[in-house]
N, C-alpha and C. Protein backbone atom coordinates (compact mmCIF):
# COMPACT_ATOMS: atom_id res chain seq x y z
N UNK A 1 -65.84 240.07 35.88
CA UNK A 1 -65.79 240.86 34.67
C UNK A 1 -64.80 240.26 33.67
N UNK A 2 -63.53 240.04 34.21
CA UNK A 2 -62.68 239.31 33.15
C UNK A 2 -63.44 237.96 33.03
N UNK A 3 -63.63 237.39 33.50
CA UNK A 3 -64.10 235.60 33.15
C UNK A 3 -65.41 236.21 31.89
N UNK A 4 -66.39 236.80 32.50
CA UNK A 4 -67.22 237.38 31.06
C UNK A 4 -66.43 237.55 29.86
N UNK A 5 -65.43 238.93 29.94
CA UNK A 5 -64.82 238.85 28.54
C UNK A 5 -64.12 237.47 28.07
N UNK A 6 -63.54 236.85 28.51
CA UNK A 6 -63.15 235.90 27.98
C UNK A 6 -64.05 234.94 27.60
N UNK A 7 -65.25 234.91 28.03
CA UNK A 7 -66.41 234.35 27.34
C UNK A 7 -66.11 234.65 26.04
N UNK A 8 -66.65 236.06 26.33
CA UNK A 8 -67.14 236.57 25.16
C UNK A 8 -66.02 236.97 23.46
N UNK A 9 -64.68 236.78 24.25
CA UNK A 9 -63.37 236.79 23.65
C UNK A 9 -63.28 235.69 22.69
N UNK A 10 -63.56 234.95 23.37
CA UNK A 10 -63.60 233.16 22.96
C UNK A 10 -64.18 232.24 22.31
N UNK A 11 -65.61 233.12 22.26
CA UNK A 11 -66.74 232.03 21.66
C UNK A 11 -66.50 231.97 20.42
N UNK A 12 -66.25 232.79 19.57
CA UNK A 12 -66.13 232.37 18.34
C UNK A 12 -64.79 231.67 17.79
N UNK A 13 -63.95 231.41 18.86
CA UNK A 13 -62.77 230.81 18.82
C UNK A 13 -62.36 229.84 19.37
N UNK A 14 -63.18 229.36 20.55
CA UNK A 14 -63.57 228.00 21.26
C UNK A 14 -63.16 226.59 20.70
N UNK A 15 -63.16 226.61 18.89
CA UNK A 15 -63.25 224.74 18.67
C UNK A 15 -61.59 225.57 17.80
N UNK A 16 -61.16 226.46 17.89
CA UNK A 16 -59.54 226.45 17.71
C UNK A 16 -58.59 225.49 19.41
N UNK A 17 -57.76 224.47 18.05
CA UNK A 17 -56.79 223.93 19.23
C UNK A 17 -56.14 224.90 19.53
N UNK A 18 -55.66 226.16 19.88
CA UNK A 18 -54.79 227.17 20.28
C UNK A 18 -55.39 227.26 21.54
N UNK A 19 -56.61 227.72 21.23
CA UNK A 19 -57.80 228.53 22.44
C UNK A 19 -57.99 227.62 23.91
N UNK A 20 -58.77 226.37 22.81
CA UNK A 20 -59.01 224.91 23.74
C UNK A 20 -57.42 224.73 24.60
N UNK A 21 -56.42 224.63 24.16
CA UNK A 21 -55.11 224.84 24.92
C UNK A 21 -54.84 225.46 26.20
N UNK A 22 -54.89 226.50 25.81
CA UNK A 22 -54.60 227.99 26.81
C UNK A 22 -55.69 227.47 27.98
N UNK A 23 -57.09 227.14 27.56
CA UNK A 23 -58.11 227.45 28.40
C UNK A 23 -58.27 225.94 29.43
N UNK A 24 -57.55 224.51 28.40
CA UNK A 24 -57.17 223.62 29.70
C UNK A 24 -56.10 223.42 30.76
N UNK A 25 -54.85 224.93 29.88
CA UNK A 25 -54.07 225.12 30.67
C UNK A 25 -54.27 225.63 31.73
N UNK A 26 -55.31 226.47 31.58
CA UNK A 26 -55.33 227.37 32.77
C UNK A 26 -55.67 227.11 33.81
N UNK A 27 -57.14 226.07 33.64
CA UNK A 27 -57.80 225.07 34.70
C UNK A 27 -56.84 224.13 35.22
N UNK A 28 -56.29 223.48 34.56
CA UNK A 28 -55.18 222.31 35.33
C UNK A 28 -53.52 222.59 35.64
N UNK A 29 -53.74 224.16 35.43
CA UNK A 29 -52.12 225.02 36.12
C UNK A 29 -52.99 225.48 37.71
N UNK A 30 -54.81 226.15 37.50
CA UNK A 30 -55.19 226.45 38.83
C UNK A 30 -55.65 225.31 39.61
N UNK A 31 -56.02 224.33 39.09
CA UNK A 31 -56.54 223.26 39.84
C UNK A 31 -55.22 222.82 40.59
N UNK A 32 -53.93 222.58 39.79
CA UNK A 32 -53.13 221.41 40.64
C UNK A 32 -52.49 222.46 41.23
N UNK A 33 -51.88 223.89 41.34
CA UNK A 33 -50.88 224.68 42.27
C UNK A 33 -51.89 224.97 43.38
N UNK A 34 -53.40 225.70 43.40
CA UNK A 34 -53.94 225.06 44.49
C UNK A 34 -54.03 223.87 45.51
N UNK A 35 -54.50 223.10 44.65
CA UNK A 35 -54.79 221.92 45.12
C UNK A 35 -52.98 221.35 46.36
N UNK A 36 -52.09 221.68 45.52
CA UNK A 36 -50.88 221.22 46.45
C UNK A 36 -50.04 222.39 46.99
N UNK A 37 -50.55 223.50 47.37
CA UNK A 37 -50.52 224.43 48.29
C UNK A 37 -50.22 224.18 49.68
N UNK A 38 -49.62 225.26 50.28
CA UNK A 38 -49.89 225.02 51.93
C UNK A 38 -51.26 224.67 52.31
N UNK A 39 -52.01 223.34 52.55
CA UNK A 39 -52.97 223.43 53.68
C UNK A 39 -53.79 223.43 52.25
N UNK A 40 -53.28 223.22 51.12
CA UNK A 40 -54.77 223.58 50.17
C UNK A 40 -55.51 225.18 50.08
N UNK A 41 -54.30 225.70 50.22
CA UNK A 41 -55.37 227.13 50.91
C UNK A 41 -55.27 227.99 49.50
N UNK A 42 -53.90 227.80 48.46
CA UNK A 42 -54.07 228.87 47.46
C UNK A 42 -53.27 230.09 48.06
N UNK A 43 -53.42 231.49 47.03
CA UNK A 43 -53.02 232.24 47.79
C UNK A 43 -52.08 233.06 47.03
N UNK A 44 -51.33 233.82 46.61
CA UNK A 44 -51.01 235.00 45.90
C UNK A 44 -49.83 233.93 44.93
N UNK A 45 -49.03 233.34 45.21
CA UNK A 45 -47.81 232.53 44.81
C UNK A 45 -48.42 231.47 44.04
N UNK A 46 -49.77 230.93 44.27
CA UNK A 46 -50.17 229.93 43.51
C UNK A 46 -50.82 230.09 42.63
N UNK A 47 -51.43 231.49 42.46
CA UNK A 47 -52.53 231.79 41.35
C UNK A 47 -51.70 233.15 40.59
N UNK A 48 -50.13 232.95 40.59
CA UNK A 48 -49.48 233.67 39.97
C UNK A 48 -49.78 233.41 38.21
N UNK A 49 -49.14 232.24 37.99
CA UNK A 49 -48.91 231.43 36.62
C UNK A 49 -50.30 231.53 36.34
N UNK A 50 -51.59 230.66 36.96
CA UNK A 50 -52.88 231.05 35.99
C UNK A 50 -53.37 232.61 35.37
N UNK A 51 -52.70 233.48 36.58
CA UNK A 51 -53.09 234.83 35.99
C UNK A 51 -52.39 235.23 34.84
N UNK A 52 -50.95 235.20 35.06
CA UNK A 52 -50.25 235.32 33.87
C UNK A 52 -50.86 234.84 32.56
N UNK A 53 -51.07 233.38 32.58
CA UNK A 53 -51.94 232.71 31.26
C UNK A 53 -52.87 233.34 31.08
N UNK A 54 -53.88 234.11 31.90
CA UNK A 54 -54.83 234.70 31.45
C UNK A 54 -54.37 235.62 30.53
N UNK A 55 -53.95 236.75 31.31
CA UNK A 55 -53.37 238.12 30.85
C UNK A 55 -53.06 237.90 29.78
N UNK A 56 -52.04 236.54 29.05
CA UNK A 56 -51.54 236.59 27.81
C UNK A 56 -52.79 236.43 26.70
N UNK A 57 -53.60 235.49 27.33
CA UNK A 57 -54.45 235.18 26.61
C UNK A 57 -55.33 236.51 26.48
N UNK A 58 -55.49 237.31 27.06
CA UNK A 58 -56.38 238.92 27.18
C UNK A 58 -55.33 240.34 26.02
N UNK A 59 -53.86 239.66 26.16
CA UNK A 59 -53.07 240.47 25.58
C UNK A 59 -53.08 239.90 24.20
N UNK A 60 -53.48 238.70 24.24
CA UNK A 60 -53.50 237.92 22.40
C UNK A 60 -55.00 239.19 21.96
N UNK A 61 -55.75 239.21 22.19
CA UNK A 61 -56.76 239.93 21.76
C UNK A 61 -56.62 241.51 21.45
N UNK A 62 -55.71 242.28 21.78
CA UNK A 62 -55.17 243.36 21.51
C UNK A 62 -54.80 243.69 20.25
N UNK A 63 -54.33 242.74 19.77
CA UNK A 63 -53.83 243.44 18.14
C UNK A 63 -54.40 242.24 17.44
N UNK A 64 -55.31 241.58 17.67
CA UNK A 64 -56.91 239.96 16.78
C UNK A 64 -57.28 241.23 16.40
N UNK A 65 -57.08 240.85 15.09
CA UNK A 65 -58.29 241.46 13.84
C UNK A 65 -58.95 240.83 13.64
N UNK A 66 -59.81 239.44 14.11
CA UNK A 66 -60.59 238.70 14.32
C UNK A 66 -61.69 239.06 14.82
N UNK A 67 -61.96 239.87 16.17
CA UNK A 67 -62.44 240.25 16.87
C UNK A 67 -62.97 241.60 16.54
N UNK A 68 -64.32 242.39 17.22
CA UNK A 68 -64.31 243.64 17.04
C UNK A 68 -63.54 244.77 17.59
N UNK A 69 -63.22 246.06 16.92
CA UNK A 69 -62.10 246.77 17.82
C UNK A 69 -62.43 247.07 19.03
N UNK A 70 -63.39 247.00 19.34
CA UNK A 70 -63.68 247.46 20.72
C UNK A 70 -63.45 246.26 21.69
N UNK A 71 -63.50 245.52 21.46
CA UNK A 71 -63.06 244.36 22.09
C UNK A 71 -62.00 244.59 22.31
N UNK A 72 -60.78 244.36 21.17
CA UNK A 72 -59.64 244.73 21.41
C UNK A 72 -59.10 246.00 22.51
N UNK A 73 -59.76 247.49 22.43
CA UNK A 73 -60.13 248.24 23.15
C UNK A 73 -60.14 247.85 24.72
N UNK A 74 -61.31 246.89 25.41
CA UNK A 74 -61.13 246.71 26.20
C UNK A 74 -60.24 245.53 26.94
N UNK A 75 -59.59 244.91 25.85
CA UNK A 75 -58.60 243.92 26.14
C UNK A 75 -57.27 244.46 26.97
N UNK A 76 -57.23 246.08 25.96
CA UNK A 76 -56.09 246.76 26.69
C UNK A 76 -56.20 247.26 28.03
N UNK A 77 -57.63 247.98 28.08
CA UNK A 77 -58.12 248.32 29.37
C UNK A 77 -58.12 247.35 30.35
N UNK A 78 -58.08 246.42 30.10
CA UNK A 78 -58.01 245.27 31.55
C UNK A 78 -56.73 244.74 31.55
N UNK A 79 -55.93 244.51 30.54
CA UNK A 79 -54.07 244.48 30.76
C UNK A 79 -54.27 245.57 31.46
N UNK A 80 -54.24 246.97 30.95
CA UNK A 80 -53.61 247.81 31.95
C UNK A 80 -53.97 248.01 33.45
N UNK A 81 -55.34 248.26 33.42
CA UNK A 81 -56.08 248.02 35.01
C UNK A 81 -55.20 246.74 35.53
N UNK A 82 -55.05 245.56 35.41
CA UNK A 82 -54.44 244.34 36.01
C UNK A 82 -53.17 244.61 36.29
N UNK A 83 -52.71 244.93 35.73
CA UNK A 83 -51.20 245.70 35.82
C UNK A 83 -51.05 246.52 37.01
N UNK A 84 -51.83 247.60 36.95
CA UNK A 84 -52.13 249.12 37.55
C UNK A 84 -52.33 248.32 39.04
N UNK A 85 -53.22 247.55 39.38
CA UNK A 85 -53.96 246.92 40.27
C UNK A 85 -52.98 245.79 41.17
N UNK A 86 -52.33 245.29 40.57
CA UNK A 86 -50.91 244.88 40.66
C UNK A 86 -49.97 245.17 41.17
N UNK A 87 -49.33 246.22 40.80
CA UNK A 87 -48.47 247.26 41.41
C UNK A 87 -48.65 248.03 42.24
N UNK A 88 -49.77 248.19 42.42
CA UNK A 88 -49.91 249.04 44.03
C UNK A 88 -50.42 248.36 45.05
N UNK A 89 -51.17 247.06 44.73
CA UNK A 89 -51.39 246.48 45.79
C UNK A 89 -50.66 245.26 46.34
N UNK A 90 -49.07 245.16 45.31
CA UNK A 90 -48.66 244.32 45.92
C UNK A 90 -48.01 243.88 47.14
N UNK A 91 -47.48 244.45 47.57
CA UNK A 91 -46.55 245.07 48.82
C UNK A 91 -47.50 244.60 50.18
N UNK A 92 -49.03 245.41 49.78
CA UNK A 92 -49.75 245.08 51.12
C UNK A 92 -50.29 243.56 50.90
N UNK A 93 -50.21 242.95 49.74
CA UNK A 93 -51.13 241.79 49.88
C UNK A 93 -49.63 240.46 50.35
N UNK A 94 -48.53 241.02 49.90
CA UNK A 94 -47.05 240.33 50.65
C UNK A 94 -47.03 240.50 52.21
N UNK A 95 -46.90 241.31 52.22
CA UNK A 95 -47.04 242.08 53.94
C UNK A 95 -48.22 241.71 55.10
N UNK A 96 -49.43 241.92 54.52
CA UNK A 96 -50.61 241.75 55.15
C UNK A 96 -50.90 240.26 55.74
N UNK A 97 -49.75 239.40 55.90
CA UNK A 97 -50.39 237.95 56.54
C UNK A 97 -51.17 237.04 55.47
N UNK A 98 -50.87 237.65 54.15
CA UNK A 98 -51.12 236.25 53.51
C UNK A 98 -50.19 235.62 53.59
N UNK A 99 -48.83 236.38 52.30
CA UNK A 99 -47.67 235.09 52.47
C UNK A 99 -46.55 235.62 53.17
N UNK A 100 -46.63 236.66 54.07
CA UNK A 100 -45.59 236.38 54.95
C UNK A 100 -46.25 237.16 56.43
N UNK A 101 -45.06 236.70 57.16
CA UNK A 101 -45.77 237.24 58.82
C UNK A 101 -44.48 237.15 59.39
N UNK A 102 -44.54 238.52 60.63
CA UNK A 102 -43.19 239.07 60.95
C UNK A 102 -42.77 237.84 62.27
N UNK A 103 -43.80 237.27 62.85
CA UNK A 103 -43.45 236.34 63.79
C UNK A 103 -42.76 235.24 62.98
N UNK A 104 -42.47 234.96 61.57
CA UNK A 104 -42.60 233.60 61.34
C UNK A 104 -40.84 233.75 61.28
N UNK A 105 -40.29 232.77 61.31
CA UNK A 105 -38.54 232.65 61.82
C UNK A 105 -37.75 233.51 60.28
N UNK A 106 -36.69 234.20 61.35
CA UNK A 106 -35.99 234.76 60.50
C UNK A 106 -34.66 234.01 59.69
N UNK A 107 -34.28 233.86 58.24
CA UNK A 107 -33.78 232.93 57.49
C UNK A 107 -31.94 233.29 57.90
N UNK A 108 -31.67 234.64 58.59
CA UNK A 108 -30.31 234.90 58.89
C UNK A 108 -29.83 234.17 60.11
N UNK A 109 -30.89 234.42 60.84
CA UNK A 109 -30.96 233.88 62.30
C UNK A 109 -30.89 232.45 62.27
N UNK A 110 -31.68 232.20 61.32
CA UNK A 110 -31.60 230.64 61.44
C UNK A 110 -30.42 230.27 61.31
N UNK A 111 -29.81 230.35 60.22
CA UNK A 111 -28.69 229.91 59.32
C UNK A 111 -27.42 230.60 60.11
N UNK A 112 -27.38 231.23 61.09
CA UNK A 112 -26.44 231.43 61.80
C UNK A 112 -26.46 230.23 62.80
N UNK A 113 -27.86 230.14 63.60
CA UNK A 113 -27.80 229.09 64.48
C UNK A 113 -27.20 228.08 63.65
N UNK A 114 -27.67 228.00 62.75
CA UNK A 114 -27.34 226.21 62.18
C UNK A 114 -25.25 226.60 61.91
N UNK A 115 -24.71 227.45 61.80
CA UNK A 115 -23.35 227.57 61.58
C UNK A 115 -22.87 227.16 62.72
N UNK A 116 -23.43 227.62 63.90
CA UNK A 116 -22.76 227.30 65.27
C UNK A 116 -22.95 225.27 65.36
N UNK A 117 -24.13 225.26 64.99
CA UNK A 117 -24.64 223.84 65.45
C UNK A 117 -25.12 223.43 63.96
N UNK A 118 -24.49 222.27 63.41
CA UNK A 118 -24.61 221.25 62.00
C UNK A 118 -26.05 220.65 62.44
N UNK A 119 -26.42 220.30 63.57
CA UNK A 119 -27.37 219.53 63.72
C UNK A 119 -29.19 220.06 64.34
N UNK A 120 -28.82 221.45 64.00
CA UNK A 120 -29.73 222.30 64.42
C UNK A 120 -30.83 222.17 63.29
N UNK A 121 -32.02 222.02 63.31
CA UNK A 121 -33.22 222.24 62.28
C UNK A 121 -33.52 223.32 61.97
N UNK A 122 -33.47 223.93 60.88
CA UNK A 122 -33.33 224.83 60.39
C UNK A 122 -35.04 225.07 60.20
N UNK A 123 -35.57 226.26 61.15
CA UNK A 123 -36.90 226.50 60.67
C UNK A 123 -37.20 227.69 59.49
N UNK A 124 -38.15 227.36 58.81
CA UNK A 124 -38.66 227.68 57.61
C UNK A 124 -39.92 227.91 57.78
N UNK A 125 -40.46 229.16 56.37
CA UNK A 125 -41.52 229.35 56.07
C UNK A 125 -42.43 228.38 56.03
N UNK A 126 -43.87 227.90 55.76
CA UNK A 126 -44.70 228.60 57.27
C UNK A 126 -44.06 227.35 58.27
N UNK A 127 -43.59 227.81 59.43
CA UNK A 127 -43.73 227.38 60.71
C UNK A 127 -45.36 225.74 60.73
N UNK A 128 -44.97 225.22 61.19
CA UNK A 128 -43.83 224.59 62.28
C UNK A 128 -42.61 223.76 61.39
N UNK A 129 -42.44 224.21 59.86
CA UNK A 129 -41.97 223.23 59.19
C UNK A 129 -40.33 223.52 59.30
N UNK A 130 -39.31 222.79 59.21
CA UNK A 130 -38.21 222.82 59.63
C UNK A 130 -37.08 221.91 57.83
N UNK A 131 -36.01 222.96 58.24
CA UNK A 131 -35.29 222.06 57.63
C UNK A 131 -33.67 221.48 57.81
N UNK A 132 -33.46 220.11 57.46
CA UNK A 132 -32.44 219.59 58.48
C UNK A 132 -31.08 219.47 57.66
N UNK A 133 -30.08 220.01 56.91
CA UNK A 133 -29.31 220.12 56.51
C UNK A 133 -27.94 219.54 57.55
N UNK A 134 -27.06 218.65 56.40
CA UNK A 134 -26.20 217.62 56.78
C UNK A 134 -24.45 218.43 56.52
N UNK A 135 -24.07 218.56 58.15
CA UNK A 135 -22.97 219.62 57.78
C UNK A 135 -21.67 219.35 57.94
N UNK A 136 -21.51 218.15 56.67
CA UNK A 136 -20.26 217.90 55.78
C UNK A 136 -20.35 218.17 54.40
């Protein structure tokens, strides 16, 4: 539904360098934070910044007298829904085993071990990855 409006947001604004901007930003902010992700996988932390660019670009249309008001109209309705949608589901989509998991090493624990022992590998988010800090 949003990718439609922004069609339809856009077309008559498409051969503006502003528009053309935003819209190769957005592809080559989602292409490369995917692309060099954990594992390539993507995932709530990487498709932060493209959403944001969207949203702004959905919130530029809110007060375009360019556009028809109803457009504008539903520009607000999907800021706010995105928003709304946002805030309540963030917690479970943090929680739920995308980007975090209660087995994965705890950062106090670690960093205590590593106080006792300089030469201890310090494990880190996601597992099995480690980090080796030099303790002088």
């Amino acid at each position: 539904m949003t990718i439609f409006f922004l069609l339809v947001l856009t077309y008559k604004k498409i051969k503006q360098l502003d528009i053309q901007s935003i819209a190769i930003s957005i592809v080559s902010v989602t292409a490369v934070s995917t692309y060099f992700s954990v594992n390539s996988s993507g995932g709530p932390r990487y498709s932060f910044a493209p959403s944001i660019m969207i949203m702004l670009l959905v919130v530029s249309a809110v007060n375009d007298k360019t556009i028809p008001k109803f457009l504008s109209y539903i520009a607000l309705i999907l800021v706010t829904l995105s928003i709304s949608v946002s805030l309540t589901h963030y917690r479970g989509n943090m929680m739920g085993g995308v980007a975090y998991d209660a087995t994965w090493p705890k950062w106090k624990e670690e960093v205590k071990v590593w106080g006792i022992d300089h030469n201890y590998p310090i494990k880190i988010w996601p597992p099995p990855w480690t980090l080796s800090l030099s303790g002088k």
